[in-house]
Protein backbone atom coordinates (compact mmCIF):
# COMPACT_ATOMS: atom_id res chain seq x y z
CA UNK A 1 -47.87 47.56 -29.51
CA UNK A 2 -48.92 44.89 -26.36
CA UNK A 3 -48.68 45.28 -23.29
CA UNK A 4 -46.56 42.79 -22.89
CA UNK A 5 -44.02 44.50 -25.68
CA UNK A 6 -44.17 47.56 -23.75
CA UNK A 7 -43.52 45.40 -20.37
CA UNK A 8 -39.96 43.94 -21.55
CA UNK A 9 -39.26 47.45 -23.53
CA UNK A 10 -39.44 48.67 -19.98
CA UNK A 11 -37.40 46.42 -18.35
CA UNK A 12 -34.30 46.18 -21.35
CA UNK A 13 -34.38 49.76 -20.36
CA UNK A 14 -34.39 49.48 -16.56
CA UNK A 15 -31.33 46.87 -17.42
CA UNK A 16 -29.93 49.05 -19.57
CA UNK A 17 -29.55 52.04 -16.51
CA UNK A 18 -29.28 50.40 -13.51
CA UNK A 19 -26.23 47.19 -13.49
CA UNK A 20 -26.23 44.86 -10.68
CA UNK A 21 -22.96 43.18 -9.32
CA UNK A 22 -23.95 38.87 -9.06
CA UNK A 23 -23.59 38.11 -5.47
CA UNK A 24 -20.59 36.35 -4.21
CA UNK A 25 -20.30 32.56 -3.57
CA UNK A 26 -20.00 33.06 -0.34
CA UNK A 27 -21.02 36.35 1.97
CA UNK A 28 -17.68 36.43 3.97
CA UNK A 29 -14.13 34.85 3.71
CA UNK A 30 -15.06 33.02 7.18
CA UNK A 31 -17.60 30.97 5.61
CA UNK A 32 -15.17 30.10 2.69
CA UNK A 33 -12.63 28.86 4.81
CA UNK A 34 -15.04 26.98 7.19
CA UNK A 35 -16.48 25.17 4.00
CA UNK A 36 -13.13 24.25 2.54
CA UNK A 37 -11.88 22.45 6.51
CA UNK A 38 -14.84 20.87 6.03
CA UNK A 39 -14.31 19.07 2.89
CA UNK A 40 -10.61 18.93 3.45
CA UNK A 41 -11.68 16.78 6.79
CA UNK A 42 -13.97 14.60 4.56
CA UNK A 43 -11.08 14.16 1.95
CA UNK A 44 -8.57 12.78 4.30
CA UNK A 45 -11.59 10.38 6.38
CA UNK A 46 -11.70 9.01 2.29
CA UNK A 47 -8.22 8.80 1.99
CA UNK A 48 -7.54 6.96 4.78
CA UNK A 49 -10.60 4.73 4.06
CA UNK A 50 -7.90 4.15 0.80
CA UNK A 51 -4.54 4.01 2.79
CA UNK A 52 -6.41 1.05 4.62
CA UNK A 53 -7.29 -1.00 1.33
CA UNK A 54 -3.35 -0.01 0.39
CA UNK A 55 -1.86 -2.08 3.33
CA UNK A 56 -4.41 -4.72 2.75
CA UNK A 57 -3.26 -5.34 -0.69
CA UNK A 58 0.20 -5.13 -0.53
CA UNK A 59 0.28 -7.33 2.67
CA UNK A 60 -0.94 -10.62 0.24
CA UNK A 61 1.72 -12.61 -1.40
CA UNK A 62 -0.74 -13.11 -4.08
CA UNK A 63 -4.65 -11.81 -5.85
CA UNK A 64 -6.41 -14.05 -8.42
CA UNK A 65 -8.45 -12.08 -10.01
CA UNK A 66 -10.76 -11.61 -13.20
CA UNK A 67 -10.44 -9.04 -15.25
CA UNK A 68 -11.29 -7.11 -18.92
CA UNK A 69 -8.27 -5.95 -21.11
CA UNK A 70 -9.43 -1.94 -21.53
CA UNK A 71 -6.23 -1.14 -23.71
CA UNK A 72 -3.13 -2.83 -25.45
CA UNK A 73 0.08 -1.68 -26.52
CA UNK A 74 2.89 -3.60 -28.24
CA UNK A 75 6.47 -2.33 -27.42
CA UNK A 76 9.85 -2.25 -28.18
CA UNK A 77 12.52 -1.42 -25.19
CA UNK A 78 16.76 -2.34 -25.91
CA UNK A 79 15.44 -4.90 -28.05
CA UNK A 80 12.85 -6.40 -25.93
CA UNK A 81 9.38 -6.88 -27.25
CA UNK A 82 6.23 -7.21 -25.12
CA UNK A 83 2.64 -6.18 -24.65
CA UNK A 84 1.94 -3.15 -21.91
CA UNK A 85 -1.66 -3.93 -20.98
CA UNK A 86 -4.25 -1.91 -19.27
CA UNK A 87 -6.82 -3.50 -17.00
CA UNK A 88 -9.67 -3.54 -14.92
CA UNK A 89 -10.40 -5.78 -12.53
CA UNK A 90 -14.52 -7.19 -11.86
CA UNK A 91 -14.18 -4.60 -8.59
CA UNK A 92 -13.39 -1.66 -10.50
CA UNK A 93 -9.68 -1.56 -10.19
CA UNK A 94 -7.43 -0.07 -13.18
CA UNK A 95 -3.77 -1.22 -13.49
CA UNK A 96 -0.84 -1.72 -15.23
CA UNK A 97 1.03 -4.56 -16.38
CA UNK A 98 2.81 -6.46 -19.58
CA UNK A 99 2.99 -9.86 -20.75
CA UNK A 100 5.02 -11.58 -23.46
CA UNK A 101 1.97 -13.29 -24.70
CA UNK A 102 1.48 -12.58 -27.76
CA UNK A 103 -2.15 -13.35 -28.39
CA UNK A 104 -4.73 -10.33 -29.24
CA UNK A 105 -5.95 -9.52 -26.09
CA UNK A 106 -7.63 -6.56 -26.31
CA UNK A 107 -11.51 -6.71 -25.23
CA UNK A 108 -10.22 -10.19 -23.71
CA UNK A 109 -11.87 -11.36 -20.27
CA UNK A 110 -8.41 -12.73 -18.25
CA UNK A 111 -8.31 -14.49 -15.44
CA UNK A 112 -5.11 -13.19 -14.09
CA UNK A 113 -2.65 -13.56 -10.59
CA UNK A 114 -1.25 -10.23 -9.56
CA UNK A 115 1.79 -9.98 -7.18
CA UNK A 116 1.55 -6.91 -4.84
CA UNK A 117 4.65 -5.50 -3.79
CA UNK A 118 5.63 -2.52 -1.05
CA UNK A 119 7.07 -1.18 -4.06
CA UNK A 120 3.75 -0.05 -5.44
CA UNK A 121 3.57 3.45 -3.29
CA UNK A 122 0.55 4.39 -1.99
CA UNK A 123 0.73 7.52 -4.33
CA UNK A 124 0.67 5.45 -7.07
CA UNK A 125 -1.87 2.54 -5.50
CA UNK A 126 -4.14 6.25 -5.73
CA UNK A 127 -3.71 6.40 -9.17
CA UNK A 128 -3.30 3.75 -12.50
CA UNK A 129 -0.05 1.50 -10.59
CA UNK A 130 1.91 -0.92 -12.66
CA UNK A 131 1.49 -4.80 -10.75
CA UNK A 132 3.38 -7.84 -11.73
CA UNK A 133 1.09 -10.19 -13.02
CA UNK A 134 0.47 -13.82 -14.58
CA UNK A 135 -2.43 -14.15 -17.04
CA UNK A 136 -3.80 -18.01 -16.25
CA UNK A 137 -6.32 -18.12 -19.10
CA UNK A 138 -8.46 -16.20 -20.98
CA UNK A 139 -12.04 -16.19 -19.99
CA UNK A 140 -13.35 -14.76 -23.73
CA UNK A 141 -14.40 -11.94 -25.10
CA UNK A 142 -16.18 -8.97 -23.70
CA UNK A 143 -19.96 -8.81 -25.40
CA UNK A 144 -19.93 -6.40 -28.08
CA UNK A 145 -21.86 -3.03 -27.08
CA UNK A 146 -23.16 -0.18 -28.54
CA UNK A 147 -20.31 1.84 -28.07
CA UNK A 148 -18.34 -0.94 -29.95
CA UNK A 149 -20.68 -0.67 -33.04
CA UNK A 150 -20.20 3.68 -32.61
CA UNK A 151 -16.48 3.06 -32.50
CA UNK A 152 -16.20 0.62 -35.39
CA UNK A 153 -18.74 3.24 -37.83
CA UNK A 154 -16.25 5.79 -36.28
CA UNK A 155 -13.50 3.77 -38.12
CA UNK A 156 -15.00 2.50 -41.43
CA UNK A 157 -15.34 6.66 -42.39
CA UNK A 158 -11.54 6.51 -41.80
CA UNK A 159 -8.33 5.16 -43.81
CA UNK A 160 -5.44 6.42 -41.97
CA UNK A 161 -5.13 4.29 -38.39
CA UNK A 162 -4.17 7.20 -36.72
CA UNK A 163 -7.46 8.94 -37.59
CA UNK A 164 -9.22 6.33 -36.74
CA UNK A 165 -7.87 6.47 -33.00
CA UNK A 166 -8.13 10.24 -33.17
CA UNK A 167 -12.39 10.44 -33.58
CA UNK A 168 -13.14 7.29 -31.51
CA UNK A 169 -10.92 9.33 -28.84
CA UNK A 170 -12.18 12.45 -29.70
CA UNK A 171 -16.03 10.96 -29.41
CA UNK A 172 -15.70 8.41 -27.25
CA UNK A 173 -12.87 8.29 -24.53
CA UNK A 174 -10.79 5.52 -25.79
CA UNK A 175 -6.69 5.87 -25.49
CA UNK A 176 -4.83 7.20 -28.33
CA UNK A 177 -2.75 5.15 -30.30
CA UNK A 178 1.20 5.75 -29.70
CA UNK A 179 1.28 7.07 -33.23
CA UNK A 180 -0.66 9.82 -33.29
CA UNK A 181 0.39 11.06 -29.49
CA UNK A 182 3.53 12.55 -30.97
CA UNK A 183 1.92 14.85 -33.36
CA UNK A 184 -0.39 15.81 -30.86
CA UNK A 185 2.01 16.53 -28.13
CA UNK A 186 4.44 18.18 -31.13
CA UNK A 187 1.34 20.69 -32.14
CA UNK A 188 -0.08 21.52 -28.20
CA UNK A 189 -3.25 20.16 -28.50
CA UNK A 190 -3.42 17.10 -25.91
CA UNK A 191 -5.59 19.46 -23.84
CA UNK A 192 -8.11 19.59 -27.14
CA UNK A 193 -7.81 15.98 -27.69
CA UNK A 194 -8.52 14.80 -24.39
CA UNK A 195 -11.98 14.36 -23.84
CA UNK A 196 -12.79 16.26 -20.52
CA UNK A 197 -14.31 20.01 -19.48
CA UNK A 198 -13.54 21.78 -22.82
CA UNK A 199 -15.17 19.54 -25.55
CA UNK A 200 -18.30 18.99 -22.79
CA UNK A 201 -18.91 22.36 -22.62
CA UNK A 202 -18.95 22.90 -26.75
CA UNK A 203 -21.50 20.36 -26.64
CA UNK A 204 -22.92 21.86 -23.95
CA UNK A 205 -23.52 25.10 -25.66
CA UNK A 206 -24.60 23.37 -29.42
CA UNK A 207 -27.47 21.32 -27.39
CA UNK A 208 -28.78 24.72 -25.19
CA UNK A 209 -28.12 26.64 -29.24
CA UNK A 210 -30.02 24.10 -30.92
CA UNK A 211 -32.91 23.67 -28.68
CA UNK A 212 -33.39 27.90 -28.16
CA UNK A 213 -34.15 27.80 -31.89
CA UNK A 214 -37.29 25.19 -31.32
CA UNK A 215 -38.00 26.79 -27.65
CA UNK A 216 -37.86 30.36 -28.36
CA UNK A 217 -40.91 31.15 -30.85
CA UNK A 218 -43.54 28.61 -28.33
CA UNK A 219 -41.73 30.59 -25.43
CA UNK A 220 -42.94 33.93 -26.87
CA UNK A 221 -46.05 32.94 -27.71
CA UNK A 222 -47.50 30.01 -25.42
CA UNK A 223 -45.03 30.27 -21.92
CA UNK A 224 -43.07 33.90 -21.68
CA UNK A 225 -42.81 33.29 -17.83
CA UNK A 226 -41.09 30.34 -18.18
CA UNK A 227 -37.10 30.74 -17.78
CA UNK A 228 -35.10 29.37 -20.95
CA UNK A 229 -31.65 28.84 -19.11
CA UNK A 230 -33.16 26.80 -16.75
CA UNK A 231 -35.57 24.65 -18.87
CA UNK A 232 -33.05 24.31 -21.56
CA UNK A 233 -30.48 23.86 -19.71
CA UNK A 234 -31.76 21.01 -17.74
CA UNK A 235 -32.61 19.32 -20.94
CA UNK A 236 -28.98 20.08 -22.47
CA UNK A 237 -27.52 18.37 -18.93
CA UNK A 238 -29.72 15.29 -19.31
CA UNK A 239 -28.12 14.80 -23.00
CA UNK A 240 -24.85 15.18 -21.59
CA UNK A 241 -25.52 12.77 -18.90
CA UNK A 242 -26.67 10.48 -21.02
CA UNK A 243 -23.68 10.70 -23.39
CA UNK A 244 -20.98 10.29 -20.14
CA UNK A 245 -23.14 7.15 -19.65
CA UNK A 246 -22.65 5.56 -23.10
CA UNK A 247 -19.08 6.19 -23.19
CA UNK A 248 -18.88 4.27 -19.92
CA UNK A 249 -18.40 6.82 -17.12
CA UNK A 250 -14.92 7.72 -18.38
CA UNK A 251 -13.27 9.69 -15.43
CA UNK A 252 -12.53 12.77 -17.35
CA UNK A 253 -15.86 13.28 -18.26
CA UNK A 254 -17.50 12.86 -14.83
CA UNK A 255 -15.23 15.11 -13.78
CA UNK A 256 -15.92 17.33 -16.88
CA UNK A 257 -20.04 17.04 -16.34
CA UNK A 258 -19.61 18.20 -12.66
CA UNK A 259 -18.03 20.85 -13.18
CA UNK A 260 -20.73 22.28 -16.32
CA UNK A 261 -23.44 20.82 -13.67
CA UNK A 262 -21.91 23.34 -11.23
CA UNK A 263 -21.32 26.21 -13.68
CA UNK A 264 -25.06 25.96 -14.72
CA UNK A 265 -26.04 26.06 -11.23
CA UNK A 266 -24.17 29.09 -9.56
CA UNK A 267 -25.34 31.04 -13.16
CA UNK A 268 -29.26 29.52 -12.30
CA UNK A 269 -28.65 31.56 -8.87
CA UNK A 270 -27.25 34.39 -10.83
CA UNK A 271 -23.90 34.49 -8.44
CA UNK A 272 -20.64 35.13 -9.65
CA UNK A 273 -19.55 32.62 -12.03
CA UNK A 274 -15.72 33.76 -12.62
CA UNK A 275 -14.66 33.38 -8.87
CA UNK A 276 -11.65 31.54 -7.61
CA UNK A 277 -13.77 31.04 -4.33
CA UNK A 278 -15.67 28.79 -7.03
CA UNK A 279 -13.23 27.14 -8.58
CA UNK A 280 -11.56 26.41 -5.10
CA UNK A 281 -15.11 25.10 -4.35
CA UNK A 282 -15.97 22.87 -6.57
CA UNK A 283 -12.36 21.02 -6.90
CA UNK A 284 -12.67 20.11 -2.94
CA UNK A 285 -15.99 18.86 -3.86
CA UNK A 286 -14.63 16.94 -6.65
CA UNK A 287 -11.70 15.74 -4.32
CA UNK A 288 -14.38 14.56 -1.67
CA UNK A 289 -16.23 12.39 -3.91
CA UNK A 290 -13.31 11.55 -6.13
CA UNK A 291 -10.17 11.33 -3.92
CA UNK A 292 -8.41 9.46 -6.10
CA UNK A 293 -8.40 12.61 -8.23
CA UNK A 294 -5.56 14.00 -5.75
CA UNK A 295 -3.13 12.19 -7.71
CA UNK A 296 -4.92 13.04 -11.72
CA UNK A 297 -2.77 15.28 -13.47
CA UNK A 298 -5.64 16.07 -16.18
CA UNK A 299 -7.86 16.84 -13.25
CA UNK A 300 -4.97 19.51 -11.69
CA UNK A 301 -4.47 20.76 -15.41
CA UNK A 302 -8.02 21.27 -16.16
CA UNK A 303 -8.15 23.33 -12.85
CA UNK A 304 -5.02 25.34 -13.60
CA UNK A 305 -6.48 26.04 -16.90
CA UNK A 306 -9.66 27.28 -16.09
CA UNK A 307 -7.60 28.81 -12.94
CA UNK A 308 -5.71 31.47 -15.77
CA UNK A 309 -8.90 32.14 -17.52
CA UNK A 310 -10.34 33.22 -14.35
CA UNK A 311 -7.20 35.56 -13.53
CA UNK A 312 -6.78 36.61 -17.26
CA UNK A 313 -10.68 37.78 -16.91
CA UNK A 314 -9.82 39.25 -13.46
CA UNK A 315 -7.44 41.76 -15.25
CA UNK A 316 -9.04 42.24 -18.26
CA UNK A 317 -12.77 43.62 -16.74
CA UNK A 318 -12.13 47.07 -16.88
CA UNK A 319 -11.28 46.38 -21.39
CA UNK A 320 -14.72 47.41 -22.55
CA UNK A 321 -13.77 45.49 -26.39
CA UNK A 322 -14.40 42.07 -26.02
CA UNK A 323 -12.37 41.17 -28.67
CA UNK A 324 -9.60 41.80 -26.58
CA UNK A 325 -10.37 39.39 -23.75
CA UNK A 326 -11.34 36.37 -26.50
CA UNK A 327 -7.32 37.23 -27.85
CA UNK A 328 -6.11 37.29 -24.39
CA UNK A 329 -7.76 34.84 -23.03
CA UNK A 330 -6.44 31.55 -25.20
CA UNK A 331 -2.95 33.43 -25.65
CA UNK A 332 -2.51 34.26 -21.90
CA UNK A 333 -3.66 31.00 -20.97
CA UNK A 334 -1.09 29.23 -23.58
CA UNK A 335 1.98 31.01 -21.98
CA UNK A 336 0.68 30.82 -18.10
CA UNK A 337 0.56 26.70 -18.55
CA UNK A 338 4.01 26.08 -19.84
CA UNK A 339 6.07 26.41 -16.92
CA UNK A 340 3.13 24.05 -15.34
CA UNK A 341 2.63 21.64 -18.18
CA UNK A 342 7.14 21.49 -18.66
CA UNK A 343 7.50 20.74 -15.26
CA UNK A 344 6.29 16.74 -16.16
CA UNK A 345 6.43 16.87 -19.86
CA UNK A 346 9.05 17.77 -21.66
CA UNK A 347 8.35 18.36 -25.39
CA UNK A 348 8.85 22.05 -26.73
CA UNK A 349 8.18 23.00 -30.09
CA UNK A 350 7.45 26.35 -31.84
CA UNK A 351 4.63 24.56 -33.31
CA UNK A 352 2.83 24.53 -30.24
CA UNK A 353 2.06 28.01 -30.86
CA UNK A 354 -0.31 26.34 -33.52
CA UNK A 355 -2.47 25.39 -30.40
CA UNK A 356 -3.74 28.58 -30.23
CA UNK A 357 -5.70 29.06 -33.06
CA UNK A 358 -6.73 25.48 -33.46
CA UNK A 359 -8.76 26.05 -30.07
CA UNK A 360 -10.90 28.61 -31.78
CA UNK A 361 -11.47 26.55 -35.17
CA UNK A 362 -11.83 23.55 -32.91
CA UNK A 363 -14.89 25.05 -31.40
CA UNK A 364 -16.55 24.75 -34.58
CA UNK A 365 -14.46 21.87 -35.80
CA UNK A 366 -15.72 19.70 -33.31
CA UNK A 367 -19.31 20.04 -33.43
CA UNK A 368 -19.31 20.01 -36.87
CA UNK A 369 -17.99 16.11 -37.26
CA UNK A 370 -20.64 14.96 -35.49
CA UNK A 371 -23.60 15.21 -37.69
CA UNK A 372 -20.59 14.52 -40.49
CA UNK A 373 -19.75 11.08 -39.09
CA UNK A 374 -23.62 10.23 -38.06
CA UNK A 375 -24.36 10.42 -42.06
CA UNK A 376 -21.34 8.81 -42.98
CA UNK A 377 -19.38 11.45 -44.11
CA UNK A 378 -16.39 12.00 -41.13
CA UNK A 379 -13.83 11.44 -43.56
CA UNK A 380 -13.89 14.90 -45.81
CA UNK A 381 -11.33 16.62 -43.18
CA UNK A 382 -8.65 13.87 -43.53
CA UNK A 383 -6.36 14.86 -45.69
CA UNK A 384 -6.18 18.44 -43.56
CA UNK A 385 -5.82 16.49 -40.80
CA UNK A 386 -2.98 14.21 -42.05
CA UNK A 387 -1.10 17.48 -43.30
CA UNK A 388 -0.95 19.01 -40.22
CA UNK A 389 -0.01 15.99 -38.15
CA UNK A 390 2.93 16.25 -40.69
CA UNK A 391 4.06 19.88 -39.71
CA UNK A 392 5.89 19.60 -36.68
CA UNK A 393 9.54 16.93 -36.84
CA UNK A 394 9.38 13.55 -35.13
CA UNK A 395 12.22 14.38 -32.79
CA UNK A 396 11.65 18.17 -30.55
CA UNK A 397 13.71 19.70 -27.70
CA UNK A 398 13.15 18.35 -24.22
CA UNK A 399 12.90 20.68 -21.31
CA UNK A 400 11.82 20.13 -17.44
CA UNK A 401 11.09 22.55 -14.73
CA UNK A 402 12.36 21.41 -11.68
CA UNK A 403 10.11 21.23 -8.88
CA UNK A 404 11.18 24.23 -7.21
CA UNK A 405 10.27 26.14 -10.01
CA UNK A 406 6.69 25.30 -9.99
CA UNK A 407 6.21 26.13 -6.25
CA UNK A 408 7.52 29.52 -6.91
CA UNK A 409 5.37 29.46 -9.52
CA UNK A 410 2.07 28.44 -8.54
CA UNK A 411 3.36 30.82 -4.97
CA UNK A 412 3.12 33.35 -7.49
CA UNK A 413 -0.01 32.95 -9.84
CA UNK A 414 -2.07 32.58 -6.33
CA UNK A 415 -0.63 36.04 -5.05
CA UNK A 416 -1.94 37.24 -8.37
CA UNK A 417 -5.18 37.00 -7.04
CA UNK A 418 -5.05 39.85 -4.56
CA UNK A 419 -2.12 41.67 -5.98
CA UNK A 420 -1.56 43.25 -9.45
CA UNK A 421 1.90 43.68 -8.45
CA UNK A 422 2.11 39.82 -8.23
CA UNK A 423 0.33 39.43 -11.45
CA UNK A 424 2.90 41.48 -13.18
CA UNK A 425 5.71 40.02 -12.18
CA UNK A 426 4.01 36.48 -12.52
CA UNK A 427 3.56 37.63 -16.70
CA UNK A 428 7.23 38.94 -16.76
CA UNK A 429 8.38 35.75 -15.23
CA UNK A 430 6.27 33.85 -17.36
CA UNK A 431 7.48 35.95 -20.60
CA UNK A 432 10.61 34.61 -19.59
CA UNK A 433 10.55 31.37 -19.35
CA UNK A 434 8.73 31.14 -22.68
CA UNK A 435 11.59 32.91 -24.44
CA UNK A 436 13.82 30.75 -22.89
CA UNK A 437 12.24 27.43 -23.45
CA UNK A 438 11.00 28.60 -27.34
CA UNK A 439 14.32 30.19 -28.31
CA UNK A 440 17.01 28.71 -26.42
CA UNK A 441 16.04 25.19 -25.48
């Protein structure tokens, strides 16, 4: 035996007998709060940099502008026809609007005359707002790119239309046809769907997996004082930066890379990853650069979801079987986000129970296509797919939370944090409004 055997024999016993607590964040709840004014005072400067462009824009009678048709959607409403269109202007602006026109627009340059109005709120001026518009004349067509050629090989492996939307969302951020939303919504998997935090961090984990097994045996043998999680790590976040690049900077997955970019850096420091103090953190940070955020409901889901992991973990450390947390943790999640989730979207369905398992397949599901679609071969899970988009009806129950509901409820899940007398009553109350909604709605 070496003496460098004997060396980390040593210290995976030292390990073994002596277990250190990760340091907090931050050393005292003074410095938290000081940090958080701080940002908050930075968020509203940037908000009110916003509110400023808001008056200026609504104060015009008219904008010409040019602009690039990102999305196009015929519909149908009391026997109306007409074309809701999604654009962004040359300045980076995302709207709203519809024409009659019924000429293919998507991927269409536009030169286009928007009509501001003080109807367009300033809440919604912070987010995607609908504008009345005029298209003057289309400009051409956007230059084909390599995403383009991705999404069209996406689609040739792919019969069904719905499928087709479903990868090239899955893979590269594009919107979902209106066809396959309802089967999505129906089975409670718009949060899988979505490309944000959750699908970045399975990639994530296959690029740091997949490199260990090339970097581990020269680690052992040429560099063992060089630290995998950081090398690898660094290499994993380049590939992931480059792959938010090629699919255009889509919000959700900036906001998705921060937060792994964060994640990997309070575990590089070996602080305490599963912190609220954290996830309070690095949302304000998120808000500060992204303000605009303040008004994203997959950015506020994202954070309630990986809010109820946190707390789920929180009561669950002292359960030695970890088998126990992984059923917990997607389960207690599941019910904690309903009452959240129903308050602006009203579908309920015993199918979405189906959401719960389909998270754990996905995690090998989704991984798994890639390599499948980069040799051709993305098509073998269609006819799975296509029967269980079938399971759940076209038509499901509607129910809404009203308003008041969620702030008792989010009053609630934040007591939880300091007081298991909170969290308890938060589960029962949550146990009930899932029996109600699932059973009676």
């Amino acid at each position: 035996m070496t003496r460098l055997e004997l060396k980390r024999r040593h210290l995976t016993y030292l390990k073994s007998k002596m277990k250190l607590d990760k340091p907090p964040v931050y050393n005292t709840i003074r410095s938290f709060w000081i940090f958080i004014a701080i940002l908050s005072i930075i968020i509203s400067i940037r908000i009110y940099a916003i509110y400023d462009s808001y008056r200026d824009f609504i104060s015009k009678p008219f904008i010409i502008t040019n602009a690039t048709v990102i999305y196009s959607e015929s519909r149908e409403k009391n026997g109306y026809n007409y074309t809701l269109l999604k654009l962004k202007t040359d300045d980076n602006m995302e709207f709203y609007t519809v024409t009659n026109d019924e000429t293919a627009l998507q991927s269409k340059k536009i030169r286009i005359k928007l009509s501001p109005s003080a109807d367009i709120t300033f809440w919604r001026y912070l987010g995607t707002p609908f504008i009345q518009s005029s298209i003057s004349e289309i400009a051409g067509t956007v230059p084909k790119t390599s995403k383009d050629s991705v999404i069209e090989f996406i689609h040739a492996q792919h019969q069904n239309p719905q499928l087709k939307s479903l990868f090239a969302s899955l893979y590269l951020a594009t919107p979902l046809d209106k066809e396959i939303r309802q089967p999505v919504t129906a089975l409670g998997i718009a949060h899988i769907v979505a490309l944000s935090g959750f699908n970045l961090s399975i990639l994530w984990g296959v690029i740091y997996g997949l490199l260990w097994l090339i970097y581990r045996p020269f680690q052992q043998r040429y560099f063992p004082y060089r630290y995998a999680f950081m090398d690898l790590g660094f290499i994993a976040l380049l590939g992931l930066g480059y792959y938010v690049w090629f699919v255009d900077f889509s919000p959700s997955l900036i906001r998705a890379y921060l937060m792994v970019l964060a994640g990997w850096g309070i575990m590089l420091l070996g602080m305490e990853l599963v912190s609220f103090y954290f996830l309070a953190t690095i949302s304000m940070i998120m808000l500060a650069l992204f303000p605009r955020l303040l008004v994203s409901l997959s950015f506020w889901f994202s954070v309630a979801g990986v809010f109820y992991i946190f707390l789920v973990l929180h009561y669950t450390k002292s359960i030695g079987k970890n088998i126990i947390k992984w059923l917990a943790i997607p389960f207690g999640v599941f019910l904690f986000m309903q009452p959240i989730v129903h308050t602006f979207f009203g579908g309920v369905s015993w199918w979405q129970f189906v959401s719960i398992p389909l998270e754990v397949i996905y995690v090998v599901f989704y991984p798994l296509m890639i390599p499948l679609h980069m040799l051709g071969y993305g098509g073998v899970s269609d006819t799975l797919l296509l029967k269980l988009f079938a399971l759940p009806p076209k038509e499901i129950a509607q129910s809404i939370l009203p308003w008041w509901g969620l702030a008792l409820f989010v009053i609630m899940s934040l007591a939880s944090i300091i007081s298991k007398k909170a969290f308890i009553a938060l589960c029962v109350a949550t146990l009930g409004y899932c029996i109600y909604i699932f059973m009676f709605v």
